[in-house]
N, C-alpha and C. Protein backbone atom coordinates (compact mmCIF):
# COMPACT_ATOMS: atom_id res chain seq x y z
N UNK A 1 5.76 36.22 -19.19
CA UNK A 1 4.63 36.26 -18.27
C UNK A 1 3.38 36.71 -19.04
N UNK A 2 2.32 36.49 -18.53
CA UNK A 2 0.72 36.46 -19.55
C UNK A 2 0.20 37.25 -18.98
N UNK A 3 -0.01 38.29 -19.27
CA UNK A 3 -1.04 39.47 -18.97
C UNK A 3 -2.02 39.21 -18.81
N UNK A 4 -3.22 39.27 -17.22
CA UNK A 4 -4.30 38.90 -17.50
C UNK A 4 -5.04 40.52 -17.31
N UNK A 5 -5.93 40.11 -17.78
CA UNK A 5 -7.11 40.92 -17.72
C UNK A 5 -7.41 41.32 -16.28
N UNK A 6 -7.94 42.69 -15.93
CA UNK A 6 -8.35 43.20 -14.65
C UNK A 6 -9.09 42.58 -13.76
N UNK A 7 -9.65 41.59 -14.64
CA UNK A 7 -10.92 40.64 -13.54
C UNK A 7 -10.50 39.12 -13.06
N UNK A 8 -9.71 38.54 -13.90
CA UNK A 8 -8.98 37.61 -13.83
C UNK A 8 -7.58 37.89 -12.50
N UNK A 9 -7.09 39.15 -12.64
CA UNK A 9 -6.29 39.29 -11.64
C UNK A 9 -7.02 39.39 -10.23
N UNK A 10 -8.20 40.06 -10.02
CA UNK A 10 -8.69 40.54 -9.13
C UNK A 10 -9.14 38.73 -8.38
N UNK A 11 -9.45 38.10 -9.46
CA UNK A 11 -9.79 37.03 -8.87
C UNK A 11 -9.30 35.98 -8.11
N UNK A 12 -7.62 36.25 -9.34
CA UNK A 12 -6.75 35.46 -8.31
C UNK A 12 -6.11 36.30 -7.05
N UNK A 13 -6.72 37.65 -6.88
CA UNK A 13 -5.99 38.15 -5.45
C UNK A 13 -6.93 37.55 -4.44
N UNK A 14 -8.14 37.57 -4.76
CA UNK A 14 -9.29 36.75 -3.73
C UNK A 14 -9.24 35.35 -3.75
N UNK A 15 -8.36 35.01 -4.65
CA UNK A 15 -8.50 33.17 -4.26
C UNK A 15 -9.61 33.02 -4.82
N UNK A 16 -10.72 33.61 -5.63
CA UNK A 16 -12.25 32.94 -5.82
C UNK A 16 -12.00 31.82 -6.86
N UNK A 17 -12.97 30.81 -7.06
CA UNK A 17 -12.93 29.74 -8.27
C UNK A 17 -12.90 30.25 -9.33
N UNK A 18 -12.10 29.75 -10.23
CA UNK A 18 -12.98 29.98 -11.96
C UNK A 18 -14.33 29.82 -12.35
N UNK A 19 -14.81 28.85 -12.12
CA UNK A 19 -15.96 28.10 -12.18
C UNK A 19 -17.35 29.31 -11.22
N UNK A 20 -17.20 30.06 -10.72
CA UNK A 20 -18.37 30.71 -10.33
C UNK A 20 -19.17 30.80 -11.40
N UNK A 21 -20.68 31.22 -11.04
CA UNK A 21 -21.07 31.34 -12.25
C UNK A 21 -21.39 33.18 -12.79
N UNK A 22 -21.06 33.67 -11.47
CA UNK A 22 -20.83 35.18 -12.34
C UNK A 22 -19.79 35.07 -13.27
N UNK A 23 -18.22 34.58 -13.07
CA UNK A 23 -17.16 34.24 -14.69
C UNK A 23 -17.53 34.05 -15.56
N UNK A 24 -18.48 33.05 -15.46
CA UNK A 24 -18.75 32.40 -16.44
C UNK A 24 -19.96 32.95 -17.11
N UNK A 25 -20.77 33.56 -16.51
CA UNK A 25 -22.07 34.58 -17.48
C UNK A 25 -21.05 36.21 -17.92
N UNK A 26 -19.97 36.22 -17.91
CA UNK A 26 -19.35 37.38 -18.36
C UNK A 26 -18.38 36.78 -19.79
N UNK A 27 -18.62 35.33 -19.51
CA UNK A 27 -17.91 35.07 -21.20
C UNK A 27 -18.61 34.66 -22.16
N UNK A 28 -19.90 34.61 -21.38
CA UNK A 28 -20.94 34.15 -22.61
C UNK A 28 -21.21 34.80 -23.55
N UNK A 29 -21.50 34.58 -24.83
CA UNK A 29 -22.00 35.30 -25.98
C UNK A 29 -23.29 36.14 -25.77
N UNK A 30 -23.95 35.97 -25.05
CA UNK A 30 -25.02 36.62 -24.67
C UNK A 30 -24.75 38.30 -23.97
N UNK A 31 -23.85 37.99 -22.59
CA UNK A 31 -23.77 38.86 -22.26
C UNK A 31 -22.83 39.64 -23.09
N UNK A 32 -21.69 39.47 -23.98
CA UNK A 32 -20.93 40.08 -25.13
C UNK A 32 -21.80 41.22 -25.54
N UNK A 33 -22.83 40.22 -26.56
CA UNK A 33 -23.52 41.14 -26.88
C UNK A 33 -24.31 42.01 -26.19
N UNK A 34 -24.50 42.07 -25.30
CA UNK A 34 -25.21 43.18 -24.06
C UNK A 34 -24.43 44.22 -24.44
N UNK A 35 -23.26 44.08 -23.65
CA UNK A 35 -22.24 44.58 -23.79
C UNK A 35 -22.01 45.60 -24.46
N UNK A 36 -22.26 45.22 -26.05
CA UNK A 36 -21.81 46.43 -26.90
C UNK A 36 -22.85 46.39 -27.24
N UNK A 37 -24.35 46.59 -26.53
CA UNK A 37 -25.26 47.14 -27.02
C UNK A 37 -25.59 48.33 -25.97
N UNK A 38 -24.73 48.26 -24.71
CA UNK A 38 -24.39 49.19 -23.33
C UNK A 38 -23.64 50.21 -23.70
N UNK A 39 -22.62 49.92 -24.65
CA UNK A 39 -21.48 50.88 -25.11
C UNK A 39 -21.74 51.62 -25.99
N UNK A 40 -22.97 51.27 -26.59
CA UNK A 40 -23.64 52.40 -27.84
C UNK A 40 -24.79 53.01 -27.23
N UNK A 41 -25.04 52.14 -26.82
CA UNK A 41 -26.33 52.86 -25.52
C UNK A 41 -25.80 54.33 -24.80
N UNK A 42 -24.67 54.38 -24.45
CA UNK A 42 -23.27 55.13 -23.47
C UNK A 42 -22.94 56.33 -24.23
N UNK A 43 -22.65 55.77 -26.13
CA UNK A 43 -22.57 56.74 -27.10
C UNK A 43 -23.18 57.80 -27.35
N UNK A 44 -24.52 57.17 -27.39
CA UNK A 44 -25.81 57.59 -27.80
C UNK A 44 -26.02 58.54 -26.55
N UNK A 45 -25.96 58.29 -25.60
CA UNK A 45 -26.03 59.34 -24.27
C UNK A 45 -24.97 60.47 -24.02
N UNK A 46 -23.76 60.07 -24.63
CA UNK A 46 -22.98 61.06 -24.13
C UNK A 46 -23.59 61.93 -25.53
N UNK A 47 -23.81 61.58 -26.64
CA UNK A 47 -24.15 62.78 -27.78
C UNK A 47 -25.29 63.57 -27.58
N UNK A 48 -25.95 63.05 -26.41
CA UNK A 48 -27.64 63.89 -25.74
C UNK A 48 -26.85 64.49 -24.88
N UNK A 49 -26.16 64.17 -24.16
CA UNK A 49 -25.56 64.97 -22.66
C UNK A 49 -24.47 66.23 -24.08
N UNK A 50 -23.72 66.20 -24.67
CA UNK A 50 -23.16 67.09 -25.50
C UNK A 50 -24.20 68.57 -25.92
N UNK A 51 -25.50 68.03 -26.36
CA UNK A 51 -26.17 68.21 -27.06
C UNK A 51 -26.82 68.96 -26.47
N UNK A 52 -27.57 68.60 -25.28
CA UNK A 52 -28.06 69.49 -24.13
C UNK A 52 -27.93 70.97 -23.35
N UNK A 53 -26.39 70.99 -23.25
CA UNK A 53 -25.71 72.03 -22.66
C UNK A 53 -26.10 72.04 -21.57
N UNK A 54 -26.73 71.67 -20.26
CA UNK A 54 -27.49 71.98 -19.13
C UNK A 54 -26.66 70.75 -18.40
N UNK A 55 -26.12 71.30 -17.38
CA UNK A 55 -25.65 70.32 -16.33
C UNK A 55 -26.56 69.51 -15.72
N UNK A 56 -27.76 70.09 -15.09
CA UNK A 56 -28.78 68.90 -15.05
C UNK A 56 -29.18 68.05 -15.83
N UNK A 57 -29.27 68.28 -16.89
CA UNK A 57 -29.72 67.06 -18.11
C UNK A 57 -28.71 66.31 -18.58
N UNK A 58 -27.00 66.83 -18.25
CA UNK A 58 -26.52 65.54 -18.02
C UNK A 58 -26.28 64.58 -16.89
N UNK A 59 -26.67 65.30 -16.08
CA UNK A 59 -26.66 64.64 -15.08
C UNK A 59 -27.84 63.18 -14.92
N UNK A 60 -28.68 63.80 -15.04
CA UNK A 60 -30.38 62.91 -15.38
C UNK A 60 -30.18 62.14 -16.48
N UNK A 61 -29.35 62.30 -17.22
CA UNK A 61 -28.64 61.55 -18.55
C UNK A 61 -27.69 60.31 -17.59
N UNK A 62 -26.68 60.78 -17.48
CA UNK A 62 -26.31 59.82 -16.97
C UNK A 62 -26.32 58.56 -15.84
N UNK A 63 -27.61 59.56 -14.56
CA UNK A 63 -27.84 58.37 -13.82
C UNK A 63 -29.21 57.66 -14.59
N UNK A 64 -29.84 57.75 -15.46
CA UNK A 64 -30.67 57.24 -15.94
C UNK A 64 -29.82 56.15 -17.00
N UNK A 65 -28.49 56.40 -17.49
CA UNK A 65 -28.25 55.26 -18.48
C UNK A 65 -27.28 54.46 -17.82
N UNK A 66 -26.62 54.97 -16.70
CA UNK A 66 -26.25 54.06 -15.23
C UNK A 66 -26.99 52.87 -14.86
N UNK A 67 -27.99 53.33 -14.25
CA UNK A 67 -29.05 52.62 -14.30
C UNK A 67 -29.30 51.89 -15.50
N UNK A 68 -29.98 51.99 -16.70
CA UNK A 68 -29.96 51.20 -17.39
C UNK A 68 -28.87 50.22 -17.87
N UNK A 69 -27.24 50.57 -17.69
CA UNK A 69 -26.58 49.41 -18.14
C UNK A 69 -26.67 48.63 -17.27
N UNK A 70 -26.65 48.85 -15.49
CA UNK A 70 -27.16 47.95 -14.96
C UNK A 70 -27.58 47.05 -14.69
N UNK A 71 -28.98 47.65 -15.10
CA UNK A 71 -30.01 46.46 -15.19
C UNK A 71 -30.27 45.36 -16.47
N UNK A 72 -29.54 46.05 -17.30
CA UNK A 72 -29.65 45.44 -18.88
C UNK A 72 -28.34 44.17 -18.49
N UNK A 73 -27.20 44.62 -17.97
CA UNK A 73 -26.02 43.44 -18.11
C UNK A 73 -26.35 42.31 -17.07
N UNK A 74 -27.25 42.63 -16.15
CA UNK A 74 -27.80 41.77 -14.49
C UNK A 74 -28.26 40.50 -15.55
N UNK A 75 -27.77 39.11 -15.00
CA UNK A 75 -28.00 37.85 -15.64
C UNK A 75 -29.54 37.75 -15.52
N UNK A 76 -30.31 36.86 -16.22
CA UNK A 76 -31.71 36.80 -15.76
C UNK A 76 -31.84 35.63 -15.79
């Protein structure tokens, strides 16, 4: 049996098409690279939130880079 991926399963529990075009902007090379430019983005934040010591400033850390992966992975 073939192990799928978390999103691929989820999809076939909803019956949705392959062919949508949210699937299909999540295999593009484009958004890839988003991607792991979100995950260093993430890095880079958790070493400010470390760095900080103040529960508010990680906090403001993290809904601020929340927000930014957000809006950075949203197709345009």
């Amino acid at each position: 049996m073939i192990k799928l991926d978390l999103i691929n399963r989820i999809r076939r529990f909803y019956k949705l098409p392959e062919n949508n075009p949210e699937f299909i902007w999540t295999r593009s090379t484009t958004y890839q690279r988003r991607l792991e430019q979100v995950k260093s983005g993430w890095i880079v934040a958790g070493l400010l939130m470390l760095a900080s010591g103040s529960t508010s400033a990680v906090i403001v850390i993290g809904a601020f880079s929340g927000f930014l992966s957000l809006a950075f992975l949203e197709r345009s």
